[in-house]
C-alpha atoms as a PDB file:
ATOM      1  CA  UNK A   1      10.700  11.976  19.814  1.00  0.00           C
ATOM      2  CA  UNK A   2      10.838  10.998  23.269  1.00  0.00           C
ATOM      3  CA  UNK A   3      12.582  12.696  26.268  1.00  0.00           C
ATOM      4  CA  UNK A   4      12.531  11.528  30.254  1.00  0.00           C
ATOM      5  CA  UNK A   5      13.838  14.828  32.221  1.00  0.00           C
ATOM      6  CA  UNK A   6      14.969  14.106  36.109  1.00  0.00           C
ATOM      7  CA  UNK A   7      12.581  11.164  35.997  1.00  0.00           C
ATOM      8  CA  UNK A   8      12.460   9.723  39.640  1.00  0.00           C
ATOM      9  CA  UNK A   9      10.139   6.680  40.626  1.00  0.00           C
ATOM     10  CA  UNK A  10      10.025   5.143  44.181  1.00  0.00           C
ATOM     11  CA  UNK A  11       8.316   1.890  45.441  1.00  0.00           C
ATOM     12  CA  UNK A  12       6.883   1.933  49.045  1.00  0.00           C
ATOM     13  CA  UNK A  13       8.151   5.100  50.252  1.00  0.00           C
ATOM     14  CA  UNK A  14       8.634   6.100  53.193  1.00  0.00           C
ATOM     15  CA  UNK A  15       8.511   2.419  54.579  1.00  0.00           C
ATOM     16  CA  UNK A  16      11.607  -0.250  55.239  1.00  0.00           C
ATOM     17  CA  UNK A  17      10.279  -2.067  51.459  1.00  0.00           C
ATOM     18  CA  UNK A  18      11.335   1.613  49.780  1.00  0.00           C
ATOM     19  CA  UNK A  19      12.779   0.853  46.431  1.00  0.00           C
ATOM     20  CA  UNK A  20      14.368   3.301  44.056  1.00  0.00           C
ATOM     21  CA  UNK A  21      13.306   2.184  40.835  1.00  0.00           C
ATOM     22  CA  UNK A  22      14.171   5.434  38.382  1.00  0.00           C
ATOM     23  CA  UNK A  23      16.366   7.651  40.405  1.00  0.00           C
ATOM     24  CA  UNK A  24      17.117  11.259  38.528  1.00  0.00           C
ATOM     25  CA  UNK A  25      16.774   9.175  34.843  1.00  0.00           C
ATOM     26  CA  UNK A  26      17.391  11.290  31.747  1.00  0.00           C
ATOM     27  CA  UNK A  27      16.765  10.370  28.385  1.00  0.00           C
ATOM     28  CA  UNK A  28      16.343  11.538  24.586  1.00  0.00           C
ATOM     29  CA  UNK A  29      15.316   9.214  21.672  1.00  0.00           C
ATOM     30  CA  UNK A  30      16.025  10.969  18.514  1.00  0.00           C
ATOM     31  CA  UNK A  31      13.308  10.336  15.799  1.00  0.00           C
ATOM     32  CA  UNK A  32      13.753   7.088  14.328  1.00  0.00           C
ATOM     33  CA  UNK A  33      16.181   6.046  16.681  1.00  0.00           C
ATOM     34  CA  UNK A  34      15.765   1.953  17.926  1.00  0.00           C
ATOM     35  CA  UNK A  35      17.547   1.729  21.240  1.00  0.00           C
ATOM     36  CA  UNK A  36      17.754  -1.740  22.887  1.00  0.00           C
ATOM     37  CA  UNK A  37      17.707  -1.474  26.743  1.00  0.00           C
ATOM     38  CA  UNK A  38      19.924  -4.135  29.116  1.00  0.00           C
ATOM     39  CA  UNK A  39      20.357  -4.268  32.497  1.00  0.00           C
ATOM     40  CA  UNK A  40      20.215  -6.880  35.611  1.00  0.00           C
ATOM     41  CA  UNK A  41      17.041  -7.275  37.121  1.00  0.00           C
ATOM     42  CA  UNK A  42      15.978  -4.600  39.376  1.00  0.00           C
ATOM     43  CA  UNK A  43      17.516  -1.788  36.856  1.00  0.00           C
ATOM     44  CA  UNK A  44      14.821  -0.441  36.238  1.00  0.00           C
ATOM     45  CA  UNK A  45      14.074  -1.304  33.077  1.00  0.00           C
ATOM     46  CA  UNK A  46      10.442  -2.347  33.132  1.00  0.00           C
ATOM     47  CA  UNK A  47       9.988   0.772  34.889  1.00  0.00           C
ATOM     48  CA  UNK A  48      11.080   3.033  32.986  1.00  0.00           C
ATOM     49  CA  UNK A  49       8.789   1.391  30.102  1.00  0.00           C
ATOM     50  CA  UNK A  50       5.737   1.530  32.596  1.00  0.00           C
ATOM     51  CA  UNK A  51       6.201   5.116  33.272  1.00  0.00           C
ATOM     52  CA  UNK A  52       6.643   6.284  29.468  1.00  0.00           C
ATOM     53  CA  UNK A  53       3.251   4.420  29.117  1.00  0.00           C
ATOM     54  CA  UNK A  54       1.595   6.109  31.552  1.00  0.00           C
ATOM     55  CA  UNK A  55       1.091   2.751  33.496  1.00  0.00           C
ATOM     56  CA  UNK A  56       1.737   5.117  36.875  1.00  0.00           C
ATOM     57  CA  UNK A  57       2.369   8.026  38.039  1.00  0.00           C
ATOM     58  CA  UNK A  58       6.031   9.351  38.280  1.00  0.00           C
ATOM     59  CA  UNK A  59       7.243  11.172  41.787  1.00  0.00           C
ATOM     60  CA  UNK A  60       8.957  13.825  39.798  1.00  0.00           C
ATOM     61  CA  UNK A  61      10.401  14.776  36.346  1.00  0.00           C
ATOM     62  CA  UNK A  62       8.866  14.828  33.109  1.00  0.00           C
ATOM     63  CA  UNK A  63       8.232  12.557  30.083  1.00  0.00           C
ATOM     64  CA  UNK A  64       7.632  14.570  26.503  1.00  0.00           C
ATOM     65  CA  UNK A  65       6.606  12.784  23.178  1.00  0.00           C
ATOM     66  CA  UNK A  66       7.091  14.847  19.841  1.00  0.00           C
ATOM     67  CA  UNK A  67       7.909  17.826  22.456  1.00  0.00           C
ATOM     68  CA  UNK A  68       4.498  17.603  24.129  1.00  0.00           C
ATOM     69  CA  UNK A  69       4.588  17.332  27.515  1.00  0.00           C
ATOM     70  CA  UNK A  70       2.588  13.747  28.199  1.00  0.00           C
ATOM     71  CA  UNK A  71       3.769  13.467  32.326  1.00  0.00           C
ATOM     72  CA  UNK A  72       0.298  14.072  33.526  1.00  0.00           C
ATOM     73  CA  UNK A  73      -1.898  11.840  30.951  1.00  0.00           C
ATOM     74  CA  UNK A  74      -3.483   8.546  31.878  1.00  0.00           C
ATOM     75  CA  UNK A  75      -2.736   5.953  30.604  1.00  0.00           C
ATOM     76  CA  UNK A  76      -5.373   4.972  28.275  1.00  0.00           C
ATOM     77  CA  UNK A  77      -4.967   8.657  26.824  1.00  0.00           C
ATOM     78  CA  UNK A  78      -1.261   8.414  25.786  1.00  0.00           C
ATOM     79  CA  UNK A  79      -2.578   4.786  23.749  1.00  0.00           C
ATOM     80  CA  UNK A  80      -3.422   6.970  20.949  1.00  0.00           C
ATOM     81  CA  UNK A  81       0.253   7.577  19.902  1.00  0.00           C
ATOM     82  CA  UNK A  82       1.970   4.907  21.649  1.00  0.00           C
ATOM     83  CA  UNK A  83       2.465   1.342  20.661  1.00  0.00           C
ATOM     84  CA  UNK A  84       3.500  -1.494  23.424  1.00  0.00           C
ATOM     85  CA  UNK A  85       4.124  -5.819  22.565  1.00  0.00           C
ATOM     86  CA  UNK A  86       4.155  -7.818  26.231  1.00  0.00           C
ATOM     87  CA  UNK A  87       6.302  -9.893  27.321  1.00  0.00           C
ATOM     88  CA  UNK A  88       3.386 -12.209  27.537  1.00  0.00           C
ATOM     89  CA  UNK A  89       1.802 -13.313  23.877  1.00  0.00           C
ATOM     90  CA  UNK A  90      -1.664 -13.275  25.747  1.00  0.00           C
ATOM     91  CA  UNK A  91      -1.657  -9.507  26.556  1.00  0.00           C
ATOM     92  CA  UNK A  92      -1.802  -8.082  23.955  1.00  0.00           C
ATOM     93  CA  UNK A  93      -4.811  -9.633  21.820  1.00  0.00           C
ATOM     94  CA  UNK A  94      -8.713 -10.163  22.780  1.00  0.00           C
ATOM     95  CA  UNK A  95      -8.116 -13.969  22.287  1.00  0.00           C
ATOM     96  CA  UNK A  96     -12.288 -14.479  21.943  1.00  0.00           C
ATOM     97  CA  UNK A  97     -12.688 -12.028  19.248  1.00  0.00           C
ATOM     98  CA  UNK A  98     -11.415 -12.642  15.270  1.00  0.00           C
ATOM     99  CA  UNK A  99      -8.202 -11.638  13.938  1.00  0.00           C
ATOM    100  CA  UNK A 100     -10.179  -9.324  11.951  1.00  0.00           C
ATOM    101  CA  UNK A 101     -11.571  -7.449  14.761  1.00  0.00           C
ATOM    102  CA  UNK A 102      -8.547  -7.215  16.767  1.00  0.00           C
ATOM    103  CA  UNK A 103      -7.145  -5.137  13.877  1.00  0.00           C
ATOM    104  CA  UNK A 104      -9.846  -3.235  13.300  1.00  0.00           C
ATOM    105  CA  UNK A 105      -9.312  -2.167  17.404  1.00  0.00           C
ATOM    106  CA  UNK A 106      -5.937  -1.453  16.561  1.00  0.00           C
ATOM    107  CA  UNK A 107      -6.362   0.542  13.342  1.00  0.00           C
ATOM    108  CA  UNK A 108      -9.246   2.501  14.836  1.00  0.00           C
ATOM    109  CA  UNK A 109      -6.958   3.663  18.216  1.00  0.00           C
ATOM    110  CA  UNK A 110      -7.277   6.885  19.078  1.00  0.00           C
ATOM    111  CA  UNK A 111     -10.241   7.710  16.925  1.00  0.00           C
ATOM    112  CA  UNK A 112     -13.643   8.574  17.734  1.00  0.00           C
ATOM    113  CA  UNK A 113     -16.394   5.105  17.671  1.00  0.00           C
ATOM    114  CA  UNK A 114     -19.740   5.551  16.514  1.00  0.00           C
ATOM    115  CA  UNK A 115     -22.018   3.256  15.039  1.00  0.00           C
ATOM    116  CA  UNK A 116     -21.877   1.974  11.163  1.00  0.00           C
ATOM    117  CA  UNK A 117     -20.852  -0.967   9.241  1.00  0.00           C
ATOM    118  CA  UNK A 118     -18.019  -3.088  11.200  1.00  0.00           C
ATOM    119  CA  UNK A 119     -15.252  -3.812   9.143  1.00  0.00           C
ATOM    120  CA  UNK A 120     -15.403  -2.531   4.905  1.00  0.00           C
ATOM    121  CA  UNK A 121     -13.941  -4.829   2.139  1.00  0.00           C
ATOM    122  CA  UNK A 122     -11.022  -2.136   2.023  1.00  0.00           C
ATOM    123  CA  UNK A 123      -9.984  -2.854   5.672  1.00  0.00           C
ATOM    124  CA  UNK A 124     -10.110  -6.390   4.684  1.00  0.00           C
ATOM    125  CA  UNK A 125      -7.852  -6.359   2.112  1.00  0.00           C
ATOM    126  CA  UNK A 126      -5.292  -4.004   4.134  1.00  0.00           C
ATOM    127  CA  UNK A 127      -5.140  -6.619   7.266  1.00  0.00           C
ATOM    128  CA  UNK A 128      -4.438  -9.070   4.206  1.00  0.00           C
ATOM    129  CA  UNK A 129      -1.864  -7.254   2.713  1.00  0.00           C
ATOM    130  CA  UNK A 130      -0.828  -6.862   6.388  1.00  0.00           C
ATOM    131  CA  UNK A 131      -0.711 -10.226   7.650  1.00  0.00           C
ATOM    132  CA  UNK A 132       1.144 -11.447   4.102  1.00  0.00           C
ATOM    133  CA  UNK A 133       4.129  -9.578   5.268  1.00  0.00           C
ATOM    134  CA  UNK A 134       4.231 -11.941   8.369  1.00  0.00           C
ATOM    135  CA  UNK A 135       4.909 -14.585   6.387  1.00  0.00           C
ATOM    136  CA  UNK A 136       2.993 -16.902   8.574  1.00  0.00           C
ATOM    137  CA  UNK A 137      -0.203 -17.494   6.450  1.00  0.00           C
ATOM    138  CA  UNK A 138      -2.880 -15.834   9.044  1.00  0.00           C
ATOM    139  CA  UNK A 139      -3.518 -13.920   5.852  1.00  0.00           C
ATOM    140  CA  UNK A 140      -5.875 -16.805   5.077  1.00  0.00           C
ATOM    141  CA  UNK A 141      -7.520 -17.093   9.251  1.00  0.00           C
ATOM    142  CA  UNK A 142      -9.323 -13.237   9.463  1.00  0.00           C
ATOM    143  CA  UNK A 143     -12.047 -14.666  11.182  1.00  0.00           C
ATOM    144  CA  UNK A 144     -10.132 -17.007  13.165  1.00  0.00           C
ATOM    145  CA  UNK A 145     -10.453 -16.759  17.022  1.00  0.00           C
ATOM    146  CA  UNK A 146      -6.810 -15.078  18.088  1.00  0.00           C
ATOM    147  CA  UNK A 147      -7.309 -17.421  21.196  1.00  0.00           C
ATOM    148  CA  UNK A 148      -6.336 -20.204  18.486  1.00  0.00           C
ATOM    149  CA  UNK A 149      -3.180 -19.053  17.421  1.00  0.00           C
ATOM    150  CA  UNK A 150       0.319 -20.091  18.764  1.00  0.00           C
ATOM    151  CA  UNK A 151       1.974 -17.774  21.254  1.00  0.00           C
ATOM    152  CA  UNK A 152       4.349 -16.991  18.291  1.00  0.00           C
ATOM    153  CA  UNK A 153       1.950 -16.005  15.875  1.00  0.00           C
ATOM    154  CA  UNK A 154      -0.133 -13.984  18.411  1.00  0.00           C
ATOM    155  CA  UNK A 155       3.320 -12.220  19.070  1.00  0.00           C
ATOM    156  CA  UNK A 156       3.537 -11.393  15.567  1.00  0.00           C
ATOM    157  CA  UNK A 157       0.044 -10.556  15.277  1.00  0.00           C
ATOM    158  CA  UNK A 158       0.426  -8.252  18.900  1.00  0.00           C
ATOM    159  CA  UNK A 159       3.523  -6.615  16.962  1.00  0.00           C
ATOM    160  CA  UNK A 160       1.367  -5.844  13.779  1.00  0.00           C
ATOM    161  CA  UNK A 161      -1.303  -4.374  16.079  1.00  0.00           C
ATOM    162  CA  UNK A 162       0.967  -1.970  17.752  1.00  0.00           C
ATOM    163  CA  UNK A 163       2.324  -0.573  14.570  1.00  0.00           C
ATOM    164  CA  UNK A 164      -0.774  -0.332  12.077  1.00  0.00           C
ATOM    165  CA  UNK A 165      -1.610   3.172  12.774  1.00  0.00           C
ATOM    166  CA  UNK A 166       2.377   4.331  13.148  1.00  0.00           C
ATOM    167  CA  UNK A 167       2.909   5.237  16.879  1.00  0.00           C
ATOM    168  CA  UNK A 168       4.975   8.099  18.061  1.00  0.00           C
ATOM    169  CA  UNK A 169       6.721   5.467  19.477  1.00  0.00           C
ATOM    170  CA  UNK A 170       6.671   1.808  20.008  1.00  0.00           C
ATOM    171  CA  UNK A 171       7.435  -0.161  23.282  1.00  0.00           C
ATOM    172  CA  UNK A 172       9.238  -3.653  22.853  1.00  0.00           C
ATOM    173  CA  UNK A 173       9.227  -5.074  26.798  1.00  0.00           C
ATOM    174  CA  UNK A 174      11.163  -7.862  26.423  1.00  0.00           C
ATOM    175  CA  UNK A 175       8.465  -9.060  23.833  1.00  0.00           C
ATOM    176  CA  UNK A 176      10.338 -12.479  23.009  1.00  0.00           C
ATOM    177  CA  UNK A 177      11.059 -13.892  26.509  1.00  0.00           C
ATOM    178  CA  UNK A 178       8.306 -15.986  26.388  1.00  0.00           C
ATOM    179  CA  UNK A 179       9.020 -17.817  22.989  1.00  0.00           C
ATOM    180  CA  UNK A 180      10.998 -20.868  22.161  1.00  0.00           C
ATOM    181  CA  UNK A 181      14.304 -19.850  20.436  1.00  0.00           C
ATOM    182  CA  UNK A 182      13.257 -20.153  16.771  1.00  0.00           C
ATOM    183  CA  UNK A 183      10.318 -18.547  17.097  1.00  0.00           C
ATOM    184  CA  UNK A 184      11.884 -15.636  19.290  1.00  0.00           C
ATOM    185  CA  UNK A 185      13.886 -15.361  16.181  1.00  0.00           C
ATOM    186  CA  UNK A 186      10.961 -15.016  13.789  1.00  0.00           C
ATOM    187  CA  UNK A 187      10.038 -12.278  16.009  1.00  0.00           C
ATOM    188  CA  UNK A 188      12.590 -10.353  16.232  1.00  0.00           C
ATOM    189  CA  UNK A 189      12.995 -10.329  12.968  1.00  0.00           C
ATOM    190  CA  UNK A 190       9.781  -9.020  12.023  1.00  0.00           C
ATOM    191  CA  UNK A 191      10.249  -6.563  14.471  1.00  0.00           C
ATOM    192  CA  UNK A 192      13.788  -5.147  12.930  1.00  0.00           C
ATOM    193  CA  UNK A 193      11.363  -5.169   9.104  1.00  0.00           C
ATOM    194  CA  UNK A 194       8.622  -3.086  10.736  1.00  0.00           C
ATOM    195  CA  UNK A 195      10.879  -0.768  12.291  1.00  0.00           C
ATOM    196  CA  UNK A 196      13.165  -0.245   9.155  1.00  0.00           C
ATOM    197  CA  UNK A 197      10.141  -0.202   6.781  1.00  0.00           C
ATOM    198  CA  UNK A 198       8.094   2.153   9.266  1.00  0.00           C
ATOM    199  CA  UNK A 199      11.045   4.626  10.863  1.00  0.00           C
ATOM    200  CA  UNK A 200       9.234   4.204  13.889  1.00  0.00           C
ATOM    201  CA  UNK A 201      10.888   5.467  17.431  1.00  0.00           C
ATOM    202  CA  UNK A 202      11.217   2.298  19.253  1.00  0.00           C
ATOM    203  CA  UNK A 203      12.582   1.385  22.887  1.00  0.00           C
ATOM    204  CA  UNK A 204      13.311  -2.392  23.216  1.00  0.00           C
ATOM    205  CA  UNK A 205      14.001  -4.051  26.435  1.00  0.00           C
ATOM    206  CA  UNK A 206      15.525  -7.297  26.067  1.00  0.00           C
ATOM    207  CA  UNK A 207      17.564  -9.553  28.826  1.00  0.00           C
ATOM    208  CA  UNK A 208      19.879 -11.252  26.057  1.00  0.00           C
ATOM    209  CA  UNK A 209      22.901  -9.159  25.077  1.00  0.00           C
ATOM    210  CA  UNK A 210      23.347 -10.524  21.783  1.00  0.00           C
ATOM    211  CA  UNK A 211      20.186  -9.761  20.678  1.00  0.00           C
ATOM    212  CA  UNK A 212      20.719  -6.015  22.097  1.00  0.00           C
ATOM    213  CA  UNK A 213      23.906  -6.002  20.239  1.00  0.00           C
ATOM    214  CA  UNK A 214      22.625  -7.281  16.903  1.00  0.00           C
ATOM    215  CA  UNK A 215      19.375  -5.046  16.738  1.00  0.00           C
ATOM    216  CA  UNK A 216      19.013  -1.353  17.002  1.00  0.00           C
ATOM    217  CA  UNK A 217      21.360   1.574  15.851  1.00  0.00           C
ATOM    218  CA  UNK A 218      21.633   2.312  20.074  1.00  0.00           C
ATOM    219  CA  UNK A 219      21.955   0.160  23.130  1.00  0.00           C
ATOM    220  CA  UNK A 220      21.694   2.008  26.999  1.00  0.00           C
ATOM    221  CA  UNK A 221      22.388  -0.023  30.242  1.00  0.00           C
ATOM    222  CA  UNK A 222      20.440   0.765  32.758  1.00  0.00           C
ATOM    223  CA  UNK A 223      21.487   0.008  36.625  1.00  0.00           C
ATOM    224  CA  UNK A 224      19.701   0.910  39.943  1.00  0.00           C
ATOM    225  CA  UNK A 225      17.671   3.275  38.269  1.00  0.00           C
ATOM    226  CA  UNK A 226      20.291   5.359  36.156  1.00  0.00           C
ATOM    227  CA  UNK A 227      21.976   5.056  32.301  1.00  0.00           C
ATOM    228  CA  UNK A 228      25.401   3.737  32.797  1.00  0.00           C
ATOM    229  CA  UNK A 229      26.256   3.408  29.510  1.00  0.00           C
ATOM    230  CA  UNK A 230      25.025   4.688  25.980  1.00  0.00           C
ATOM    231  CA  UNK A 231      27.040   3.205  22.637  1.00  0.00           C
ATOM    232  CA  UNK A 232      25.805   4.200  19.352  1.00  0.00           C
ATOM    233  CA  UNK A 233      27.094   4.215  15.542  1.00  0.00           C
ATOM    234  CA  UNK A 234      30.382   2.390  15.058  1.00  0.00           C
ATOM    235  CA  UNK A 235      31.017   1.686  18.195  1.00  0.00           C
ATOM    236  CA  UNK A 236      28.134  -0.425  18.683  1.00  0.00           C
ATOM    237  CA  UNK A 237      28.792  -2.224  15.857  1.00  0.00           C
ATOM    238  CA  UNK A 238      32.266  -3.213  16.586  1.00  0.00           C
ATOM    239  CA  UNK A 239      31.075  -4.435  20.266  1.00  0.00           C
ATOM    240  CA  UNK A 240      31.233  -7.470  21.011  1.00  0.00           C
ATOM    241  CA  UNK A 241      29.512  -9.765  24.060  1.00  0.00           C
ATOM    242  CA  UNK A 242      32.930  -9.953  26.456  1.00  0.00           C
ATOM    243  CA  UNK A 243      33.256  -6.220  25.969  1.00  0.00           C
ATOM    244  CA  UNK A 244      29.353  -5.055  26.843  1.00  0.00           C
ATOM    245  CA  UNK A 245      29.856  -8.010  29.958  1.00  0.00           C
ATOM    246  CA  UNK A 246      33.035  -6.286  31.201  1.00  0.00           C
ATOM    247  CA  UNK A 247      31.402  -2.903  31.402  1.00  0.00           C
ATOM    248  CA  UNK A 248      28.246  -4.700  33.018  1.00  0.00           C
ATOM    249  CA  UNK A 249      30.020  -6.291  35.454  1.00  0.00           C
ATOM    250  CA  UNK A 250      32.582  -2.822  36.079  1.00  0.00           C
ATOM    251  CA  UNK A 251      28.920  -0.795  36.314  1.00  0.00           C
ATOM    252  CA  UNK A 252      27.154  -3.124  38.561  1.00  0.00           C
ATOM    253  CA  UNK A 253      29.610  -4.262  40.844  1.00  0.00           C
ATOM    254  CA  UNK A 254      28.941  -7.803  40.153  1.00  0.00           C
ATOM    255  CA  UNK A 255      31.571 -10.648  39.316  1.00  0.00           C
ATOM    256  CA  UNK A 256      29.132 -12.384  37.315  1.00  0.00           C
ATOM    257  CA  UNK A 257      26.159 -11.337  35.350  1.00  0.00           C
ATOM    258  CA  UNK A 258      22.772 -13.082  35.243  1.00  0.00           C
ATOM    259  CA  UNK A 259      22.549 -15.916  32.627  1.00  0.00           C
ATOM    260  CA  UNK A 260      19.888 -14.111  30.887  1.00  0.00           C
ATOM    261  CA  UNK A 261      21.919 -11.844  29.443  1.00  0.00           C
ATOM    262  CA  UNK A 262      24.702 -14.093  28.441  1.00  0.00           C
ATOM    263  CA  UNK A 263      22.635 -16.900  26.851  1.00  0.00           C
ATOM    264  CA  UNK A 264      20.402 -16.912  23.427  1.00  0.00           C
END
């Protein structure tokens, strides 16, 4: 479902502040795979979400989605198959506009918009039916202001967004930093239903290895712009946090990691 040939990104070239960000990254995502991405900061993990989404342009390689080739799209042309949650609960909502409308946006991406009736009483009752899965009673607020809700529920609400109309693939960038512990929690867990209800491709950056341990059925580390490791299947489910540190520390070079990654 996704693949990232030779992909090569670099900051400020040709000046003293040149930064490798993605240097000769290859990837495949198999079709329904959920692969949680770790690294220390500067790996390159952001970037390697950015460039999938089209956010910039890449210096060379490809990126391929379904097989088609996607490298030279802009960005708000690869939003009709791709689905993204923020690390910031304010991106991805229009906080003046009702939670109604926001998922009418979201149902109707990619799709032509002329003029007619707004939303029908059969869209309302699907964003109901929606939101009741969230378990957080904004099944009863469609025409509250999004701006209203807690960063938690506009997380949710972000998450429900980006898979209503089932993406090729769905972007997690470290979409729980933000959020208090319990509600990070809620989150995550709604994330793991939608992807096992929806089989959706999903890529999920996260800086906490025991939540990239405990979701997904694939974790990569990323370092300095290349995959260092790649554990899937049984091995992934018998690792534990001192093994995935070791081998962070052994690929990085570093005697200790950062916090982040160590602490829930």
């Amino acid at each position: 479902m996704l693949e990232l040939r030779n992909v090569t990104k670099i900051f400020n070239p040709g000046t003293i502040n040149a930064k490798v960000a993605l240097d000769d990254l290859s990837l495949t995502l198999n079709d329904g795979d959920f692969v949680t991405v770790i690294g220390g900061n500067g790996a390159g993990k952001s970037t390697m979400l950015n460039a999938i989404a089209g956010v910039f342009r890449i210096d060379s390689g490809s990126i391929l989605i379904d097989g088609e080739d996607i490298t030279g799209l802009p960005e708000y042309r690869r939003a009709a198959f791709l689905g993204r949650v923020f690390q910031d609960p304010m991106m991805g909502t229009a906080p003046t506009m009702e939670l109604e409308e926001n998922l009418a946006l979201a149902l109707r991406r990619g799709k032509h918009r002329g003029f007619g009736w707004g939303i029908s009483r059969k869209e309302r009752e699907l964003y109901r039916e929606e939101l009741k899965k969230l378990e957080l009673g904004l099944e009863t607020r469609l025409h509250s202001k999004v701006g209203l809700l807690s960063g938690g529920q506009r997380q949710a609400v972000t998450l429900l967004m980006a898979s209503l109309k089932k993406p090729k693939l769905l972007l997690l960038d470290e979409h729980t930093a933000a959020l208090d512990p319990k509600t990070a929690a809620k989150v995550l867990e709604l994330s793991d239903k939608i992807v096992n209800e929806t089989h959706i491709t999903t890529l999920m950056i996260t800086h906490n290895m025991r939540d990239a341990i405990a979701h997904g059925n694939r974790l990569i580390m990323m370092n300095a712009g290349h995959i260092v490791l790649d554990i899937s299947g049984e091995e992934k489910k018998s690792l534990t946090i001192s093994d995935l540190l070791e081998k962070f520390n052994a690929s990085s070079g570093n005697a200790e990691a950062d916090d982040k990654l160590v602490l829930g």
